[in-house]
PDB file of N, CA and C in Angstrom:
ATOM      1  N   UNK A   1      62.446  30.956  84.950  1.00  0.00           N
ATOM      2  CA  UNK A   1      63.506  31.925  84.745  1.00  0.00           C
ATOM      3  C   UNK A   1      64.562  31.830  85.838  1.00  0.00           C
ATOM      4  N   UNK A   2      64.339  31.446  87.190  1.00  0.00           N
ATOM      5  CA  UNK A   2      65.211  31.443  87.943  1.00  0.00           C
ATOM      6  C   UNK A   2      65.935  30.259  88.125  1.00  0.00           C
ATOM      7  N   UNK A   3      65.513  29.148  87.492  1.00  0.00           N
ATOM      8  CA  UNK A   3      66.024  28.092  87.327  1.00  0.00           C
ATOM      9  C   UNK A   3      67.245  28.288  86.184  1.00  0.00           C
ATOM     10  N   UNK A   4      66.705  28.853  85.741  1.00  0.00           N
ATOM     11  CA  UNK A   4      68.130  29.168  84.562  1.00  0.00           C
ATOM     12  C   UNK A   4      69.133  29.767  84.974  1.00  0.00           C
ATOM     13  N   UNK A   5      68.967  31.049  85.501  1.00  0.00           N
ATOM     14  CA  UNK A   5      69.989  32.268  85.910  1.00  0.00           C
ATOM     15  C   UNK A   5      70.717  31.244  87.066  1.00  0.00           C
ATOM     16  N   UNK A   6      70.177  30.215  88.047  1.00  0.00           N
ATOM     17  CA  UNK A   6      71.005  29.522  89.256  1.00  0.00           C
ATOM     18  C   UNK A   6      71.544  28.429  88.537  1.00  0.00           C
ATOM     19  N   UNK A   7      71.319  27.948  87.023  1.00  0.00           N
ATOM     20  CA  UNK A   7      72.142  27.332  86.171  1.00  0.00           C
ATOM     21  C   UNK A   7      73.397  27.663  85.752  1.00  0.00           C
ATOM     22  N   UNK A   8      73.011  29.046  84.927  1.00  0.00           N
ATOM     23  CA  UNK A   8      74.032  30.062  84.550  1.00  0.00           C
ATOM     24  C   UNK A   8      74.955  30.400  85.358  1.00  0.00           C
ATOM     25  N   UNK A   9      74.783  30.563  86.746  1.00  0.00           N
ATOM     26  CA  UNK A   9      75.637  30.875  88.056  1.00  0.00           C
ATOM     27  C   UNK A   9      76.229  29.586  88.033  1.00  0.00           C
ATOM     28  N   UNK A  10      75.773  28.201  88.002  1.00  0.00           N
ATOM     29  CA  UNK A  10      76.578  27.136  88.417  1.00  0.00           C
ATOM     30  C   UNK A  10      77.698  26.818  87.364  1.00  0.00           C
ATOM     31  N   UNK A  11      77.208  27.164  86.264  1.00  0.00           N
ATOM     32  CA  UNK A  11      78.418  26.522  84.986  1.00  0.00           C
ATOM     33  C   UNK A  11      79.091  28.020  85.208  1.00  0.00           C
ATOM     34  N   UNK A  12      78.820  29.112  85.566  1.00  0.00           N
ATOM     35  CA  UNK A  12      79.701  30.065  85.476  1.00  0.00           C
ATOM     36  C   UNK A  12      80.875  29.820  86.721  1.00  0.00           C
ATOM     37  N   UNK A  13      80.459  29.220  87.811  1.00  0.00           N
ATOM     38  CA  UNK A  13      81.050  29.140  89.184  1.00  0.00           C
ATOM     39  C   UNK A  13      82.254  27.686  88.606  1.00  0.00           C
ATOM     40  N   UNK A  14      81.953  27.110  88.156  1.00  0.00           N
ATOM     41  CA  UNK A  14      82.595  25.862  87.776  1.00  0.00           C
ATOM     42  C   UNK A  14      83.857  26.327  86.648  1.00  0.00           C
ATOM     43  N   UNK A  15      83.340  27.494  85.885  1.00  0.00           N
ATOM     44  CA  UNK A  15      84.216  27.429  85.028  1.00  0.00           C
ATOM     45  C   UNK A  15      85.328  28.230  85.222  1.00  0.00           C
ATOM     46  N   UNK A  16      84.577  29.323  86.361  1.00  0.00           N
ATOM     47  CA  UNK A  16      85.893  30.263  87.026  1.00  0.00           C
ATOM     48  C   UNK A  16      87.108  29.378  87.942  1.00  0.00           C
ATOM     49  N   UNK A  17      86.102  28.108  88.530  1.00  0.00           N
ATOM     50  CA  UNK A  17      86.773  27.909  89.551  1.00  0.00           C
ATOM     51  C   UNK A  17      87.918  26.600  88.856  1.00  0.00           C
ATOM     52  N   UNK A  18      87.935  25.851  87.444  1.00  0.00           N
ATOM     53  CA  UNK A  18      88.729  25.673  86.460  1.00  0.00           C
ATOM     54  C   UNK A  18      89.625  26.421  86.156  1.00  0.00           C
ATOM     55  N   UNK A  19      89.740  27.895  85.747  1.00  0.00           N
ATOM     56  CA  UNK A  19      90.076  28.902  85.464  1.00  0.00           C
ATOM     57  C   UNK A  19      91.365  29.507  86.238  1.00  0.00           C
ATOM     58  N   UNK A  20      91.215  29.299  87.726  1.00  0.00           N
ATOM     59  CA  UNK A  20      91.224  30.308  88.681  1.00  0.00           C
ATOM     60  C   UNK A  20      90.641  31.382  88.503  1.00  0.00           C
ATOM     61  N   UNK A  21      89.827  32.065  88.244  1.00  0.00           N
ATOM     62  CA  UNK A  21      88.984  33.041  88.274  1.00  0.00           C
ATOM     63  C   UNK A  21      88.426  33.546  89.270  1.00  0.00           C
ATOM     64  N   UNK A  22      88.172  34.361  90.126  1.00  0.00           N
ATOM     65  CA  UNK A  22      86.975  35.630  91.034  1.00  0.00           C
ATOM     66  C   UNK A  22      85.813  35.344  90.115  1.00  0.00           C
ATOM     67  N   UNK A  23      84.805  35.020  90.754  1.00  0.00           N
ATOM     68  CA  UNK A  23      83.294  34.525  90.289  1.00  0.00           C
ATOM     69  C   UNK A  23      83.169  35.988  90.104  1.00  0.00           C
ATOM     70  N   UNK A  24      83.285  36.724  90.857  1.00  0.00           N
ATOM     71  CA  UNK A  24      83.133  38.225  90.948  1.00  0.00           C
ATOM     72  C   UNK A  24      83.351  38.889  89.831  1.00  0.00           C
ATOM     73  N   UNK A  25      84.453  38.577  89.586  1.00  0.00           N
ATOM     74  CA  UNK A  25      84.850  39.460  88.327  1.00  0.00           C
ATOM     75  C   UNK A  25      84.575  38.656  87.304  1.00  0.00           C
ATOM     76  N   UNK A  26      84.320  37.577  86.993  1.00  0.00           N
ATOM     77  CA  UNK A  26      83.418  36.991  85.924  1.00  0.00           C
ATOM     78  C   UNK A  26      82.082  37.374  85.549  1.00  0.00           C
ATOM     79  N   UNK A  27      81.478  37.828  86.569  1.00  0.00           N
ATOM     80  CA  UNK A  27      79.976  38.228  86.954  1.00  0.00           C
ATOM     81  C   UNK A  27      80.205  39.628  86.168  1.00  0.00           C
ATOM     82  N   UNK A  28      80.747  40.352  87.017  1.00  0.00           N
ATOM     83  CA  UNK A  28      80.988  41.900  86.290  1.00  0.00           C
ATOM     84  C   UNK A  28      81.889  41.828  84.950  1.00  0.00           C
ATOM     85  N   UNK A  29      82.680  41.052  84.552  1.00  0.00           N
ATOM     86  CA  UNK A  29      82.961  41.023  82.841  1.00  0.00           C
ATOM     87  C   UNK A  29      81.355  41.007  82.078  1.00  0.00           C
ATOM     88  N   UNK A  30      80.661  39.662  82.534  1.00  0.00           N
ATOM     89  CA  UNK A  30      79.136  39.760  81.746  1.00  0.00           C
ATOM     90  C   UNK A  30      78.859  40.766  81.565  1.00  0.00           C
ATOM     91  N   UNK A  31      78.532  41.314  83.050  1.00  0.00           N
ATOM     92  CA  UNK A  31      77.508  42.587  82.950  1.00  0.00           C
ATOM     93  C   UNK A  31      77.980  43.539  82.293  1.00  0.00           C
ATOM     94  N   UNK A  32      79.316  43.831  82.381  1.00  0.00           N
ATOM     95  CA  UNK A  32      80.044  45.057  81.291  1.00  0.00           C
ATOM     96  C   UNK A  32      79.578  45.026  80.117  1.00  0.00           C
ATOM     97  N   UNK A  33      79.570  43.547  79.540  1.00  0.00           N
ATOM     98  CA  UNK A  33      80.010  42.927  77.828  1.00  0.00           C
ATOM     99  C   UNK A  33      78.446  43.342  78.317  1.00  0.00           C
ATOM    100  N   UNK A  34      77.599  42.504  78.150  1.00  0.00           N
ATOM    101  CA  UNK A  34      76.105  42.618  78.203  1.00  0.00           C
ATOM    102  C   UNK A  34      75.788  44.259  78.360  1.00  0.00           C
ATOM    103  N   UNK A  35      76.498  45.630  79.230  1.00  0.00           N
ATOM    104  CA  UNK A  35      76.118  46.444  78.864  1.00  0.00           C
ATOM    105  C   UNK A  35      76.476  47.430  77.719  1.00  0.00           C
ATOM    106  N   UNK A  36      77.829  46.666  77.279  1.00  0.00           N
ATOM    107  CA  UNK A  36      78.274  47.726  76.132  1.00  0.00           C
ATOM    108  C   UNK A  36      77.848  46.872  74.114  1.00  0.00           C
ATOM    109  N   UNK A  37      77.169  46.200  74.574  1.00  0.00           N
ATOM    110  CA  UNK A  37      77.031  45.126  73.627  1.00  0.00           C
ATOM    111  C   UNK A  37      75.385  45.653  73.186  1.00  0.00           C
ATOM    112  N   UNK A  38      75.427  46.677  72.480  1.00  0.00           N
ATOM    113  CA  UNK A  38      74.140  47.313  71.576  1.00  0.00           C
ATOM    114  C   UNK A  38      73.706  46.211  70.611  1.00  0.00           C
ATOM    115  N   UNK A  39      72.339  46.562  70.562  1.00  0.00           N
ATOM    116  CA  UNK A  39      71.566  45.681  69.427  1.00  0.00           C
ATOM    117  C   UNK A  39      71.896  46.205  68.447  1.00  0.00           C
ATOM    118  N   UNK A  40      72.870  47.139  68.002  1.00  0.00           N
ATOM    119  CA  UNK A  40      73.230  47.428  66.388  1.00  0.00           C
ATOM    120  C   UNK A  40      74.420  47.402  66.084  1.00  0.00           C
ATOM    121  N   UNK A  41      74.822  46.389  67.113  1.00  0.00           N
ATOM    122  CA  UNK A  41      76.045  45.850  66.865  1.00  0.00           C
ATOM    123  C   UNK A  41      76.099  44.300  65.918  1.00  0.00           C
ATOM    124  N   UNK A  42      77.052  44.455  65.017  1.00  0.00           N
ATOM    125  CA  UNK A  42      77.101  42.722  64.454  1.00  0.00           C
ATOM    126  C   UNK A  42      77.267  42.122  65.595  1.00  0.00           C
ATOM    127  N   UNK A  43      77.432  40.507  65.333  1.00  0.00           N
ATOM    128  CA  UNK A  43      77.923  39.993  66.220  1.00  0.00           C
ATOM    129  C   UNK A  43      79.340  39.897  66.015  1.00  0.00           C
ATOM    130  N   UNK A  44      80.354  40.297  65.454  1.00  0.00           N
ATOM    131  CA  UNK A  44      81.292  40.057  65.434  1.00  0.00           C
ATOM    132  C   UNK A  44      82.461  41.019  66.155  1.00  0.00           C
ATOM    133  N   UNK A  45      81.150  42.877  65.793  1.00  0.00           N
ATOM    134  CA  UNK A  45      81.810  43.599  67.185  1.00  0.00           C
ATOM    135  C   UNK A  45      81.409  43.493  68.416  1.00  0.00           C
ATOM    136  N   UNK A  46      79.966  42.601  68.506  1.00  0.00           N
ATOM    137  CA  UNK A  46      80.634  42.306  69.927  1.00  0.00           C
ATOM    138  C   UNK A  46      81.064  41.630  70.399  1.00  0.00           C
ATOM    139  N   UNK A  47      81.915  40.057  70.039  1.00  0.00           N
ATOM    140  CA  UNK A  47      82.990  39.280  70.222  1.00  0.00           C
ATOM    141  C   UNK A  47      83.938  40.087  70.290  1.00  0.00           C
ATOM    142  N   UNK A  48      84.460  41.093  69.161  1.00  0.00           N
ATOM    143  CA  UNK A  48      85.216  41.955  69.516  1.00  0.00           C
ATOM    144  C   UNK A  48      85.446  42.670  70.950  1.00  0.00           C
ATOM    145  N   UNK A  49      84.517  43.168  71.202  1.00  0.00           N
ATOM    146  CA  UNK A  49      84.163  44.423  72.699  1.00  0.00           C
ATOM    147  C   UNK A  49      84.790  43.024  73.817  1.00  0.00           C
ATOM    148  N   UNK A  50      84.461  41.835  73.724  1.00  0.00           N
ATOM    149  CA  UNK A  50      83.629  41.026  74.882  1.00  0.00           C
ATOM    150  C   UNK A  50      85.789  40.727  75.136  1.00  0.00           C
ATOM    151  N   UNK A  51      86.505  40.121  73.659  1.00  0.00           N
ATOM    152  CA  UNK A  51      87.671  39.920  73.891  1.00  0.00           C
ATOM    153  C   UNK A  51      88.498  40.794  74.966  1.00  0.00           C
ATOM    154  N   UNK A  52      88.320  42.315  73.916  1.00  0.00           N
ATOM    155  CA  UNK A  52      88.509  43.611  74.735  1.00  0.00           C
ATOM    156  C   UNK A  52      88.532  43.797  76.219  1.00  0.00           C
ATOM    157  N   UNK A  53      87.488  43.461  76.578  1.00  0.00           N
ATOM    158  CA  UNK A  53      87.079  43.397  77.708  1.00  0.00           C
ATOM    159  C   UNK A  53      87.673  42.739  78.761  1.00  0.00           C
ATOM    160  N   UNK A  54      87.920  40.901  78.423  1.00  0.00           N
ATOM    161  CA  UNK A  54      88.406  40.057  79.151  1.00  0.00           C
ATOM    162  C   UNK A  54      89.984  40.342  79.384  1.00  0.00           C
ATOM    163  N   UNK A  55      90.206  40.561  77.933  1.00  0.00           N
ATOM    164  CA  UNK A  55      91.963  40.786  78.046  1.00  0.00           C
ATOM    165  C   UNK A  55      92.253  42.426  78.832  1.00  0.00           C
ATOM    166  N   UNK A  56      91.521  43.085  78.992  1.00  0.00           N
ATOM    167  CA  UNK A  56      91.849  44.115  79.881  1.00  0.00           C
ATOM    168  C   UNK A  56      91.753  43.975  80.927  1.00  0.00           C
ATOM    169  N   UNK A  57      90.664  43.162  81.894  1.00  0.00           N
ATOM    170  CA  UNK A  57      90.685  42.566  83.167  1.00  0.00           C
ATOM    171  C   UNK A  57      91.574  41.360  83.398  1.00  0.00           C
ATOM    172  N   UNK A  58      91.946  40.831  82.517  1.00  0.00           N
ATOM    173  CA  UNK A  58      92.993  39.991  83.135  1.00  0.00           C
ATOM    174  C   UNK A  58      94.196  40.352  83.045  1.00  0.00           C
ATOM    175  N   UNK A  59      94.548  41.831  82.609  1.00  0.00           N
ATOM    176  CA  UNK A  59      95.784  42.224  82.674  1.00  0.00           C
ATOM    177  C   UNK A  59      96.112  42.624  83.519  1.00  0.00           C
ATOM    178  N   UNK A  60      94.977  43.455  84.221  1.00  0.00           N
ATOM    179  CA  UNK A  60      95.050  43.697  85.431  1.00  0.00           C
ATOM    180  C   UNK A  60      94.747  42.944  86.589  1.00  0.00           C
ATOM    181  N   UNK A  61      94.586  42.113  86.528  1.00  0.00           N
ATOM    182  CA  UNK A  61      94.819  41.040  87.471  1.00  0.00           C
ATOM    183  C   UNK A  61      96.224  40.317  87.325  1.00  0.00           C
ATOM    184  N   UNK A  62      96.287  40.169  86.337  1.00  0.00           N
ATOM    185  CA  UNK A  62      98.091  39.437  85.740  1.00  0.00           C
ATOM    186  C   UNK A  62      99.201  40.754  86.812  1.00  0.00           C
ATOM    187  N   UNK A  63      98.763  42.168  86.699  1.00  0.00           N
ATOM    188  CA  UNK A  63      99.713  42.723  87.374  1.00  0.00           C
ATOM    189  C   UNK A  63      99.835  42.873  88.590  1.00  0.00           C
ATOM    190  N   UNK A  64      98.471  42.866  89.436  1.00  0.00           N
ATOM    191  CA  UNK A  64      98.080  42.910  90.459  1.00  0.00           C
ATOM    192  C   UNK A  64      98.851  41.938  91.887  1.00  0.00           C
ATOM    193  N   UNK A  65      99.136  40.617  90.860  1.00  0.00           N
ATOM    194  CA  UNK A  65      99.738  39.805  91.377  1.00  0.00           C
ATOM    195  C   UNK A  65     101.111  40.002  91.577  1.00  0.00           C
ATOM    196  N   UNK A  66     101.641  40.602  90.780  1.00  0.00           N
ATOM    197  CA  UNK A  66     103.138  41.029  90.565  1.00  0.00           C
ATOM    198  C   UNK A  66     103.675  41.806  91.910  1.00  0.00           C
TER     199      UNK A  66
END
């Protein structure tokens, strides 16, 4: 199990750092999506929620910079 999760961290670290991304706030997008993402959800609301999600943190980062 921990071999995975220090997997998951490495393709996640790689893809922020492609990205420009805060590993940080990649980490806490998951955990958000992963906590608002109910098992009686389709999967399609929670692609929905997960979009939601990203495009609201990167807006605020888009302004932050401003």
């Amino acid at each position: 199990m921990k071999e995975i999760k220090r997997r998951e961290l490495e393709l996640l670290a790689k893809l922020c750092k492609q990205d420009k991304l805060p590993l940080k706030l990649a980490m806490e997008l998951i955990r958000s999506a992963e906590k608002h993402a109910y098992e009686n959800n389709s999967q399609g609301a929670r692609m929905d929620e997960y979009h939601k999600l990203i495009k609201h943190y990167t807006k605020d980062i888009s302004q932050g910079e401003n």
